[in-house]
Protein backbone atom coordinates (compact mmCIF):
# COMPACT_ATOMS: atom_id res chain seq x y z
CA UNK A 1 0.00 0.00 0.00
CA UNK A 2 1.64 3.43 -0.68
CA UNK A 3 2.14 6.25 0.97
CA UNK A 4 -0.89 8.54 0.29
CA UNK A 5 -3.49 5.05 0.69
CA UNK A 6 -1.89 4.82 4.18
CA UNK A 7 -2.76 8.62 5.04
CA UNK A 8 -6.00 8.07 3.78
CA UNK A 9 -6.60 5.39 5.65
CA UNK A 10 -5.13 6.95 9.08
CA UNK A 11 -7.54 10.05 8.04
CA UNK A 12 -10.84 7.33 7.43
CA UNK A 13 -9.69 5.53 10.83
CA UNK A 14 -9.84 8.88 13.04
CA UNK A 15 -12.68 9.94 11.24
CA UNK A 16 -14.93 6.95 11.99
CA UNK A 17 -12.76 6.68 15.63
CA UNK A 18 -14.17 9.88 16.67
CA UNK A 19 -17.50 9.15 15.45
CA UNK A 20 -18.25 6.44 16.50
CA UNK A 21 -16.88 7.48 20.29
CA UNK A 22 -18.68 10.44 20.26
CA UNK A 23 -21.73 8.06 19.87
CA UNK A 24 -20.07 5.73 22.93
CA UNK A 25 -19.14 2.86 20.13
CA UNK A 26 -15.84 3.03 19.72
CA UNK A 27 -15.25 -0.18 20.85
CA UNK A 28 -18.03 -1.68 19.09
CA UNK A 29 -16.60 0.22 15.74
CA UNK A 30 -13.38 -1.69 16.01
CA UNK A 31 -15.46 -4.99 16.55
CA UNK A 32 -17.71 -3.90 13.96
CA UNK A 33 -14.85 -3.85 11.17
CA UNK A 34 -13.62 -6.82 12.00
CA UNK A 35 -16.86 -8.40 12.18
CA UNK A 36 -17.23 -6.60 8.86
CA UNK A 37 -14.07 -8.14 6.62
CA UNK A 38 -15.30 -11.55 7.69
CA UNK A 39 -18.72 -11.34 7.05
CA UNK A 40 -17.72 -9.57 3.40
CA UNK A 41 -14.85 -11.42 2.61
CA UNK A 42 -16.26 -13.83 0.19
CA UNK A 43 -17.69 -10.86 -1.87
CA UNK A 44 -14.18 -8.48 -1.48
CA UNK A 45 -14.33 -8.84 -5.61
CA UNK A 46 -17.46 -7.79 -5.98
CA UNK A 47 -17.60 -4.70 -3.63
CA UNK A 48 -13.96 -3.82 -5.58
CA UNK A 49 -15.50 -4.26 -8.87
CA UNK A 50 -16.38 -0.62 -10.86
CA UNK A 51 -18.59 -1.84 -12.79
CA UNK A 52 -21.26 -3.24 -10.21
CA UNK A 53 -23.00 -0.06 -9.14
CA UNK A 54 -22.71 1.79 -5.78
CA UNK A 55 -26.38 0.70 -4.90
CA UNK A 56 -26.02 -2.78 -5.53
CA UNK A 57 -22.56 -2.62 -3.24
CA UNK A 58 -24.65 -0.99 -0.34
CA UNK A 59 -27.78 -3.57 -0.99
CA UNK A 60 -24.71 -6.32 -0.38
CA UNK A 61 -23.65 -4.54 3.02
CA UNK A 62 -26.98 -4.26 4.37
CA UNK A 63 -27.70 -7.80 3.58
CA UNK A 64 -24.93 -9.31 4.85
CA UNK A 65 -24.29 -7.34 7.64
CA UNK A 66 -27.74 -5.67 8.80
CA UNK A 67 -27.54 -8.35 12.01
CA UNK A 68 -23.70 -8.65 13.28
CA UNK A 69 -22.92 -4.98 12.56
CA UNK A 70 -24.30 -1.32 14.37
CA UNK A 71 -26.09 1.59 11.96
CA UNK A 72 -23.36 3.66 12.11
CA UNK A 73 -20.71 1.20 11.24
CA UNK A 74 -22.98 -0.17 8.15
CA UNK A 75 -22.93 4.11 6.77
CA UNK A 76 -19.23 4.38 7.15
CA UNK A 77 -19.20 1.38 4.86
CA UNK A 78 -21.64 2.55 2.24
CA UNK A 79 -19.27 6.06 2.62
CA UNK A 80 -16.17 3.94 1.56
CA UNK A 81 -18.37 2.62 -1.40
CA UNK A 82 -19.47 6.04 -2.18
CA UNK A 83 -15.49 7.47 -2.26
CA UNK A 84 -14.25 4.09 -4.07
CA UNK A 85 -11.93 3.47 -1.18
CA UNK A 86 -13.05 0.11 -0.10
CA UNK A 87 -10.10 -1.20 -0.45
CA UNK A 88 -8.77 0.66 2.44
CA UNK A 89 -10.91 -1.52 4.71
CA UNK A 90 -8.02 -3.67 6.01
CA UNK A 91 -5.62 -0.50 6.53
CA UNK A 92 -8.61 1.62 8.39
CA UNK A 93 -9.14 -1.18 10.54
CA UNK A 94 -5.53 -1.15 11.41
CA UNK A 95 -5.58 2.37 12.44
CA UNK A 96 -9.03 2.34 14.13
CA UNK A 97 -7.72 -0.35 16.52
CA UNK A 98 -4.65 1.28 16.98
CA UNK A 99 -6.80 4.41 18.30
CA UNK A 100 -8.59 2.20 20.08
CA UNK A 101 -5.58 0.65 21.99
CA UNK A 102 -4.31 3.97 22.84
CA UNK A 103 -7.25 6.08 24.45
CA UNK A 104 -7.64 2.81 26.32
CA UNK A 105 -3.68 2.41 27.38
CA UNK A 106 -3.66 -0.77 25.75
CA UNK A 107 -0.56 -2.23 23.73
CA UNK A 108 -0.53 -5.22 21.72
CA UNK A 109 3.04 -7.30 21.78
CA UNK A 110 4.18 -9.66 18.96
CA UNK A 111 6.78 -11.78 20.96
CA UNK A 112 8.29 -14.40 18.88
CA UNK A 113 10.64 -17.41 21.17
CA UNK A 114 12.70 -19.89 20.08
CA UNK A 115 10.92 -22.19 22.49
CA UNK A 116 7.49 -22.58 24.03
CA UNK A 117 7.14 -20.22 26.87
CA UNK A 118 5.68 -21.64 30.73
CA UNK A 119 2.69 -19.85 31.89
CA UNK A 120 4.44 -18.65 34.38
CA UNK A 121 6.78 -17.38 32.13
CA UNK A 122 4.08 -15.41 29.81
CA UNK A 123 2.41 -14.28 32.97
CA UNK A 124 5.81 -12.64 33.78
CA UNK A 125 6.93 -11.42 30.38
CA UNK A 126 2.97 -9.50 30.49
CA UNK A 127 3.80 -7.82 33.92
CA UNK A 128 7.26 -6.61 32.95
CA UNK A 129 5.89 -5.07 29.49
CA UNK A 130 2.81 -3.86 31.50
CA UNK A 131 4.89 -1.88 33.77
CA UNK A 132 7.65 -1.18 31.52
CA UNK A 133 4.99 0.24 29.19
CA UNK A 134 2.52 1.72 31.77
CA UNK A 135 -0.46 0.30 29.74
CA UNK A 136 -2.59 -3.45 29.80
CA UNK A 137 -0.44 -5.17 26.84
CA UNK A 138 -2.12 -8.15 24.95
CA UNK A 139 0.56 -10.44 23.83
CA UNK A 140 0.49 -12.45 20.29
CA UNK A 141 3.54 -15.42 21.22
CA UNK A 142 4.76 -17.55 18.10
CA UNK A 143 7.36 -20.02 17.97
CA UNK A 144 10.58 -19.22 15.23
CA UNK A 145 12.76 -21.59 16.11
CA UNK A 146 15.46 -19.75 13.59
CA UNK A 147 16.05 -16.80 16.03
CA UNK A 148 18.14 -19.64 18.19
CA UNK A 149 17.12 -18.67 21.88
CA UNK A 150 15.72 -16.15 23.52
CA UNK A 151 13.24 -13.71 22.44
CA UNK A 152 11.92 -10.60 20.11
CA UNK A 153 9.40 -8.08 21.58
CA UNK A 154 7.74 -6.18 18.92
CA UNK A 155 4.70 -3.41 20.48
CA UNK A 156 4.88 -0.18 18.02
CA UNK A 157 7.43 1.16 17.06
CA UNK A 158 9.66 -0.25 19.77
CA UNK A 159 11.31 -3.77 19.70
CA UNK A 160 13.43 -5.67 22.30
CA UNK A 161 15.89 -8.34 20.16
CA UNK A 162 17.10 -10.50 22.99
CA UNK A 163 17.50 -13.58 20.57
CA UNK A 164 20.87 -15.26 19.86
CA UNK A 165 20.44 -14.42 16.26
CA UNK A 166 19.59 -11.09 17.29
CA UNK A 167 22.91 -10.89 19.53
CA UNK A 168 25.17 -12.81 16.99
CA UNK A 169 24.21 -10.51 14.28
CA UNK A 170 25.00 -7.27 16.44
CA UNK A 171 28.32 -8.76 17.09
CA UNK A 172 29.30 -9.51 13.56
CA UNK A 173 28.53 -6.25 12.73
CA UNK A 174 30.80 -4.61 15.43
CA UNK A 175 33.57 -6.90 14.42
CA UNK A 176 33.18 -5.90 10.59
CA UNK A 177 33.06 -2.58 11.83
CA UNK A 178 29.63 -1.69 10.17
């Protein structure tokens, strides 16, 4: 996705963020567009398609959707079909959780191990980020057995390489001097 799609998207996400929180449903909005890419997911080429009409797009949303999906969430839709930026979907779900995460001092953590982590040792990890980060983090833990040992921390823009790979690479690099 380039550059000016992502902005849009970012712009779409706030926009429907703020909404939809004025109206006390933000939370329900990021549910909502989740709820939303599944539910429409079979009919993606269809709703991307320029030469089905707009109303026939919207029929489609309210159809599929009317049930699992709130009013307002169902017209920021139909305004995506109306601007042709459906396609954005995926990214302005992205942001609008992101949003989400932050008025609510959440953080979500991609932590990637070489080895299964205990319980004990997830509950730990959790506190530590939690208090590192001052926020409730959610954690997403996969197994890559090619970083060795140890582990990555990924939650933003901030990442914690503790792996062997990780620490093997950084010293290659100060003894080539890079």
């Amino acid at each position: 996705m380039n550059s000016t799609d992502q902005m849009l998207a970012g712009r779409y996400g706030k926009a429907l963020f703020l909404a939809a929180k004025a109206a006390g449903q933000d939370a329900r909005a990021v549910e909502d567009l989740s709820a939303a890419q599944d539910g429409l997911r079979e009919f993606l080429p269809l709703l991307k398609n320029p030469q089905i009409s707009a109303a026939e797009k919207k029929a489609l949303v309210d159809q599929r959707l009317s049930k699992s999906v709130s009013p307002l969430s169902r017209k920021f839709l139909k305004l995506l079909i109306d601007k042709k930026r459906f396609d954005l979907l995926p990214a302005i779900q992205s942001k609008l959780g992101q949003l989400w995460d932050e008025a609510n001092k959440r953080g979500r953590a991609k932590v990637t191990t070489a080895q299964a982590l205990s319980p004990e040792q997830e509950t730990a990890l959790k506190a530590r980020l939690e208090k590192f980060f001052g926020r409730t983090v959610e954690m997403d833990i996969k197994q890559d057995p090619e970083i060795i040992g140890g582990l990555v921390v990924r939650l933003g823009d901030w990442v914690l390489d503790s792996s062997l790979r990780g620490q093997l690479r950084n010293l290659g690099e100060t003894l080539n001097g890079d």
